[in-house]
PDB file of N, CA and C in Angstrom:
ATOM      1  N   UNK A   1      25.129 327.216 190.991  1.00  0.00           N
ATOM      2  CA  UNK A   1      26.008 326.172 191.481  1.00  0.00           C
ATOM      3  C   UNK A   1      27.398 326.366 190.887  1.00  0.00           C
ATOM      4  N   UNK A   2      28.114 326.235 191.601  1.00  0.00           N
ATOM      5  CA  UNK A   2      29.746 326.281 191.584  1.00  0.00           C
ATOM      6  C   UNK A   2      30.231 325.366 191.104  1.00  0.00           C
ATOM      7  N   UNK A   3      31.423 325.041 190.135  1.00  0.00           N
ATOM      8  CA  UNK A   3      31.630 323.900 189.761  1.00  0.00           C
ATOM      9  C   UNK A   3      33.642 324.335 190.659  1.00  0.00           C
ATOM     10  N   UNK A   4      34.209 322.937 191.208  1.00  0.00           N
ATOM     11  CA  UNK A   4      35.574 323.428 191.382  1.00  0.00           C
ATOM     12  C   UNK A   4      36.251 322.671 190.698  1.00  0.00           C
ATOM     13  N   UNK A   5      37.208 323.629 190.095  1.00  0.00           N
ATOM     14  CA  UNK A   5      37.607 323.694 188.826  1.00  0.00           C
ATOM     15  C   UNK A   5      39.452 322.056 189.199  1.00  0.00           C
ATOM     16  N   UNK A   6      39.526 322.383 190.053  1.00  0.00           N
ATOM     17  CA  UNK A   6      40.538 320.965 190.621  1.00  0.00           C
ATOM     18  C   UNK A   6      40.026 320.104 190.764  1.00  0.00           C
ATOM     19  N   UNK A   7      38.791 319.764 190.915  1.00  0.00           N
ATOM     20  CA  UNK A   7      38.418 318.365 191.307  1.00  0.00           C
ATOM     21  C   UNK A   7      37.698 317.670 190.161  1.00  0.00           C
ATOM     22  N   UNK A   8      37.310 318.353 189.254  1.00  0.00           N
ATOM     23  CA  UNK A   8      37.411 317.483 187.762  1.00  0.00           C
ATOM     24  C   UNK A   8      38.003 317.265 187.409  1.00  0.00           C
ATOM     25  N   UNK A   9      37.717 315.713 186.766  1.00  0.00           N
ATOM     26  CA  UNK A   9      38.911 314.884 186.373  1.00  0.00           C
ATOM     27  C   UNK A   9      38.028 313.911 184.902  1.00  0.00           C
ATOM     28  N   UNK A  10      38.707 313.964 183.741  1.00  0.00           N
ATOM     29  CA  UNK A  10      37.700 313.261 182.844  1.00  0.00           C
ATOM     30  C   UNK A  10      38.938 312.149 182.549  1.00  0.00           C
ATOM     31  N   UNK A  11      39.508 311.474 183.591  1.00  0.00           N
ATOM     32  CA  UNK A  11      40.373 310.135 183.285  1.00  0.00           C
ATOM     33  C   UNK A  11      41.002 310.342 182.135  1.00  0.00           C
ATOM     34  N   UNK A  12      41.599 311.178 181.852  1.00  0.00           N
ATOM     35  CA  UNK A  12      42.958 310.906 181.135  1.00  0.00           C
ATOM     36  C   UNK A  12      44.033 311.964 182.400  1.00  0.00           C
ATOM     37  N   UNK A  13      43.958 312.549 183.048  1.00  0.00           N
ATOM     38  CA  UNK A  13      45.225 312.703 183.948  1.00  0.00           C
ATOM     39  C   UNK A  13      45.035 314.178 183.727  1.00  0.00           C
ATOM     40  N   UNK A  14      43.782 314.872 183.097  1.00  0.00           N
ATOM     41  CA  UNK A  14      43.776 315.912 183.232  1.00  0.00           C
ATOM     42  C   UNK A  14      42.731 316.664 184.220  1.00  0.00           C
ATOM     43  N   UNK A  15      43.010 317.783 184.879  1.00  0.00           N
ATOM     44  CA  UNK A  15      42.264 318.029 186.204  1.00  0.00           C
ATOM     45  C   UNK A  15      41.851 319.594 186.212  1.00  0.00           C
ATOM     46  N   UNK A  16      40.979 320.057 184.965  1.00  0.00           N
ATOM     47  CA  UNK A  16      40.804 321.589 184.667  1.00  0.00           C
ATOM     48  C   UNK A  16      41.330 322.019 183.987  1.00  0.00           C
ATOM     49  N   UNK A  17      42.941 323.081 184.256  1.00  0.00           N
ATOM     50  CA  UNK A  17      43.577 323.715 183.337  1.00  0.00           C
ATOM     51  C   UNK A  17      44.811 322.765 183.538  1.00  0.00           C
ATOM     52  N   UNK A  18      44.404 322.037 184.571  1.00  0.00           N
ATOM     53  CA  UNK A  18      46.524 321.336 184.973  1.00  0.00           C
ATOM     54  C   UNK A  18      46.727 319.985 184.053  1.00  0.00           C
ATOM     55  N   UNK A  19      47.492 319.602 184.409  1.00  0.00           N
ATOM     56  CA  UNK A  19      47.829 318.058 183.892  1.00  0.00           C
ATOM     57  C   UNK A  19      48.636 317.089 184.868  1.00  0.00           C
ATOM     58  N   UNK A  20      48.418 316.312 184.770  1.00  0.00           N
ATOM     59  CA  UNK A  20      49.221 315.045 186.131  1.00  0.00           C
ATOM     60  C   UNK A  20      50.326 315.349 185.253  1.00  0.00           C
ATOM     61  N   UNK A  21      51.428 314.917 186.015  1.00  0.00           N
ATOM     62  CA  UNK A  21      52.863 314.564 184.987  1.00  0.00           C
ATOM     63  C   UNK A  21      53.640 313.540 186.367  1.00  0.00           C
ATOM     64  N   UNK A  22      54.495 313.002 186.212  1.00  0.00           N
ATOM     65  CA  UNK A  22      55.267 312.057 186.863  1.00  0.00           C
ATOM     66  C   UNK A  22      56.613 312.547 186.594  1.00  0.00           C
ATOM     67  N   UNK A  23      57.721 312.348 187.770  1.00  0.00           N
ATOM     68  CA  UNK A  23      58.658 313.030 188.331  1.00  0.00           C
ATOM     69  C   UNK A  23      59.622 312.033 188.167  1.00  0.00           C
ATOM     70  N   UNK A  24      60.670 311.752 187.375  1.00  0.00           N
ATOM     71  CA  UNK A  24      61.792 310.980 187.379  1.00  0.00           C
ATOM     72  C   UNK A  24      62.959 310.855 187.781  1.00  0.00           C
ATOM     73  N   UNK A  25      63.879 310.030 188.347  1.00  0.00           N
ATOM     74  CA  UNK A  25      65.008 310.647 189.239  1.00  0.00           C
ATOM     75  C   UNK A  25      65.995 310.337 187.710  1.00  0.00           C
ATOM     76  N   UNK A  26      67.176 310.840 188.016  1.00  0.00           N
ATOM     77  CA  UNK A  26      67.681 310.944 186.849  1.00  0.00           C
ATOM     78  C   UNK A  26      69.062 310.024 187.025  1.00  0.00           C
ATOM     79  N   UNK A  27      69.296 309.899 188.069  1.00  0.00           N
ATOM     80  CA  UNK A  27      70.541 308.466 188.535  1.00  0.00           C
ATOM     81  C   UNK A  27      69.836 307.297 188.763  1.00  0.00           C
ATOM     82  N   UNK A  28      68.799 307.048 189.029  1.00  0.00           N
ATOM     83  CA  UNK A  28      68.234 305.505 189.057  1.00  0.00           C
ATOM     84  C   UNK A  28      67.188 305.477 188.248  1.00  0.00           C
ATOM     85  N   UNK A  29      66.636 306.304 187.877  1.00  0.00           N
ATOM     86  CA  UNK A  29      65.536 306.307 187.170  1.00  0.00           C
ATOM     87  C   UNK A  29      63.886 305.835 187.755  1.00  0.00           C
ATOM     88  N   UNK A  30      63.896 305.757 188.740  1.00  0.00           N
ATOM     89  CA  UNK A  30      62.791 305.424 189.720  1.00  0.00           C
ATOM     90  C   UNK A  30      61.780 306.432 189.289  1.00  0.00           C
ATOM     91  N   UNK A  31      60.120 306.137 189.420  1.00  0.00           N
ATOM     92  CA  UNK A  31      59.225 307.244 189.126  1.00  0.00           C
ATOM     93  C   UNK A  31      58.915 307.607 190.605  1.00  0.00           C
ATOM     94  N   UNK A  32      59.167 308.592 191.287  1.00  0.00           N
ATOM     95  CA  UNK A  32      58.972 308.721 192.851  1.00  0.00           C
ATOM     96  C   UNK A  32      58.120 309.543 192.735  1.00  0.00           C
ATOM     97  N   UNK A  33      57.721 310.619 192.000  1.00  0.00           N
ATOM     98  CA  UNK A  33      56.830 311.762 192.697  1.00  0.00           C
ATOM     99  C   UNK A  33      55.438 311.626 191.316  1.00  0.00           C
ATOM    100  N   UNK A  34      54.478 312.208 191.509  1.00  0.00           N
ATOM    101  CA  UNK A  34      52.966 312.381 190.406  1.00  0.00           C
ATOM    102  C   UNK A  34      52.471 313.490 191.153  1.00  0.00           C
ATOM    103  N   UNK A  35      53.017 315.159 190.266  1.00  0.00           N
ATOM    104  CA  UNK A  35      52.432 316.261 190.630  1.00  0.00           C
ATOM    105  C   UNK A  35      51.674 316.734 189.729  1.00  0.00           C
ATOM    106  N   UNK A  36      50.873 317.784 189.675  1.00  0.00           N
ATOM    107  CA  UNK A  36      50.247 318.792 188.862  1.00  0.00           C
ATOM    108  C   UNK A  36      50.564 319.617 188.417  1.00  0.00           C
ATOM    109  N   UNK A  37      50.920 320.183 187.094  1.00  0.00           N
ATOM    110  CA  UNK A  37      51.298 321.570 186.444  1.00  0.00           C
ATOM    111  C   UNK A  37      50.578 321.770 185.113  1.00  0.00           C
ATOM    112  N   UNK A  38      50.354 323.280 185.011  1.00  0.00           N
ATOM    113  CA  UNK A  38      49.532 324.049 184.358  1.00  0.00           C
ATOM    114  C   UNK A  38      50.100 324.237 183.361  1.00  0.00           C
ATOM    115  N   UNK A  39      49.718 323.343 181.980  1.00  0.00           N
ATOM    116  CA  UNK A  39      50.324 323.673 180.565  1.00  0.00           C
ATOM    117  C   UNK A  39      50.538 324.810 180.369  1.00  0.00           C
ATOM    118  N   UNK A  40      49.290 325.799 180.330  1.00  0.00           N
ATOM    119  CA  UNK A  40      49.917 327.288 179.817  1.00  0.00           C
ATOM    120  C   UNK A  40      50.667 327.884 180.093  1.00  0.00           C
ATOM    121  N   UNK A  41      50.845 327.830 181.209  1.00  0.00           N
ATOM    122  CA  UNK A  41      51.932 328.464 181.684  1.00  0.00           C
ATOM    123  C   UNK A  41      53.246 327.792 181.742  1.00  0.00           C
ATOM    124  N   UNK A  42      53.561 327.069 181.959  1.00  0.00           N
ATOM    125  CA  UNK A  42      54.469 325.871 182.304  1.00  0.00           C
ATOM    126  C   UNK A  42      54.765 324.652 180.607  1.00  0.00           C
ATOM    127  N   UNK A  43      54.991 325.143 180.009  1.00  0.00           N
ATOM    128  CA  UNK A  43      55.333 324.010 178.378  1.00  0.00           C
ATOM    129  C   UNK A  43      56.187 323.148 177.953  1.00  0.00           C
ATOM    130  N   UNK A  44      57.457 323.953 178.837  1.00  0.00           N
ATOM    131  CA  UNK A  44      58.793 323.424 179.106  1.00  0.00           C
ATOM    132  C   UNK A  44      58.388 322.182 180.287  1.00  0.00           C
ATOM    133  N   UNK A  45      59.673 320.902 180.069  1.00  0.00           N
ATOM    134  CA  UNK A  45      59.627 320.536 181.130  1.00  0.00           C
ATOM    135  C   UNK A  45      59.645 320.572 182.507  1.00  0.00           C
ATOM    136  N   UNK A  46      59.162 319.941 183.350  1.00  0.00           N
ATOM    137  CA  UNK A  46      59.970 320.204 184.632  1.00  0.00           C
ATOM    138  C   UNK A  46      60.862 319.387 184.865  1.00  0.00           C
ATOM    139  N   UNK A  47      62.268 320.249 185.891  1.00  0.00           N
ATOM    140  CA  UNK A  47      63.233 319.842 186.747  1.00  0.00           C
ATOM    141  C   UNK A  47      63.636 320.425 187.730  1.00  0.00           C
ATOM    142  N   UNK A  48      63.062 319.268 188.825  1.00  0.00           N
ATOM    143  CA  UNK A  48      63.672 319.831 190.069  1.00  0.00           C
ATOM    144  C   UNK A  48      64.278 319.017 190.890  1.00  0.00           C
ATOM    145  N   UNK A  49      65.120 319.652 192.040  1.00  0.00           N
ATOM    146  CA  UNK A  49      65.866 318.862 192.844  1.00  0.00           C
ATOM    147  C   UNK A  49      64.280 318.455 194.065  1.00  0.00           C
ATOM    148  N   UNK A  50      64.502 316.979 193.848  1.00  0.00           N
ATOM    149  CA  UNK A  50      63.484 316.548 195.227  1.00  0.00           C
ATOM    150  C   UNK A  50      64.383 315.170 195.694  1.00  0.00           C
ATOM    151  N   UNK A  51      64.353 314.631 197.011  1.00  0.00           N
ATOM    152  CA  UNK A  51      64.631 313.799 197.538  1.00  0.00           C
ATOM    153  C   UNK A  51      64.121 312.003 196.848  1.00  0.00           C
ATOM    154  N   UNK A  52      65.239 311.272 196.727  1.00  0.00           N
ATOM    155  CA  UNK A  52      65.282 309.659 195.950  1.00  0.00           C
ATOM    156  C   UNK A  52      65.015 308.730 197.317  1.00  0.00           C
ATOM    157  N   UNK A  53      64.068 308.118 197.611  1.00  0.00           N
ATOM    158  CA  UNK A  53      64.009 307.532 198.496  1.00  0.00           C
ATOM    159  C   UNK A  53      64.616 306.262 198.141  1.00  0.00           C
ATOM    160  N   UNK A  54      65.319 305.566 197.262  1.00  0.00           N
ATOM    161  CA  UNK A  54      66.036 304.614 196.645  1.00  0.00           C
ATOM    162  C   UNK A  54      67.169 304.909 196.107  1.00  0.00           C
ATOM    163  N   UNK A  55      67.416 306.211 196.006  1.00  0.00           N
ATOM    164  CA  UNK A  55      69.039 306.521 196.173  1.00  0.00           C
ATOM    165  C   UNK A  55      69.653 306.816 197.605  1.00  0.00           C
ATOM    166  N   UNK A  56      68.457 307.711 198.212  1.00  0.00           N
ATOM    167  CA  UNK A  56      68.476 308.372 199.783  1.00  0.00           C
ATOM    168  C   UNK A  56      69.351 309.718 199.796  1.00  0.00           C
ATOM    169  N   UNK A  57      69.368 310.574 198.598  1.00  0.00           N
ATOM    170  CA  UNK A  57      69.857 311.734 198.643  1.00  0.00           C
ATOM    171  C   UNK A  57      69.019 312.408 197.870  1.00  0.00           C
ATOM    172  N   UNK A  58      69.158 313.448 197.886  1.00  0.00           N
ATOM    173  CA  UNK A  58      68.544 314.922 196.886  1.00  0.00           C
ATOM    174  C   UNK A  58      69.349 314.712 195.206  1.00  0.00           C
ATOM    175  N   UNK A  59      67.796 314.279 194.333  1.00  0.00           N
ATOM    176  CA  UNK A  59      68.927 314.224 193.131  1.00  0.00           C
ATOM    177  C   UNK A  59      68.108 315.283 192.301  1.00  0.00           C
ATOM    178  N   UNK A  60      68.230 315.287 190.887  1.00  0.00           N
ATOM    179  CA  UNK A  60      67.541 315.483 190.086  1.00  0.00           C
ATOM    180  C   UNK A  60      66.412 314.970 189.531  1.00  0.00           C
ATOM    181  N   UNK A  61      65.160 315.831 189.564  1.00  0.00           N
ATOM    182  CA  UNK A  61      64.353 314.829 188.877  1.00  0.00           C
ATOM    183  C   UNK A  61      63.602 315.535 187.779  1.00  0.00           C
ATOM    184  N   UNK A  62      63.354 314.767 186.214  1.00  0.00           N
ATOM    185  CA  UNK A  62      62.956 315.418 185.322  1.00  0.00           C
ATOM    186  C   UNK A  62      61.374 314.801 184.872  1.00  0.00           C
ATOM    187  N   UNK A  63      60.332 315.500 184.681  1.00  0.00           N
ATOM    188  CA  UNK A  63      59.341 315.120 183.965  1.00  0.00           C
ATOM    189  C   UNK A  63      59.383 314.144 183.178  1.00  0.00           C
ATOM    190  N   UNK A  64      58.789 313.032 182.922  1.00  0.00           N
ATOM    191  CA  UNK A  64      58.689 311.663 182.130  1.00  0.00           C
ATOM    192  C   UNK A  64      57.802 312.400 180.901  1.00  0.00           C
ATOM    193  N   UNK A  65      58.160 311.596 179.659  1.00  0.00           N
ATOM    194  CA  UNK A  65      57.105 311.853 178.404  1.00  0.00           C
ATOM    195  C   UNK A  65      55.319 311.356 178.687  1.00  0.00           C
TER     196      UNK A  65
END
């Protein structure tokens, strides 16, 4: 039997090798996005440009603590 390795989840926000993290806009501060990224590889924060549906433009958005 196969176990798949994404769809475990032991309720703290971790899902295998990844981790939930939440996406912050950086002019309003709104939490708009909750993606997945892979500690090992990935240690540094993330920042990326994604769309503010409460600003209504493309801003910055940085990983929350």
């Amino acid at each position: 039997m196969k176990i798949n390795v994404l769809n475990y989840n032991n309720g703290k926000g971790v899902i295998g090798m990844k981790q939930k993290v939440i996406l912050v806009c950086t002019e309003c501060l709104s939490r708009n996005y909750s993606i997945t990224k892979n500690k090992r590889l990935n240690v540094e924060r993330l920042e990326l440009n994604k769309y503010c549906k409460k600003c209504g433009k493309h801003t910055l958005h940085k990983e929350s603590k």
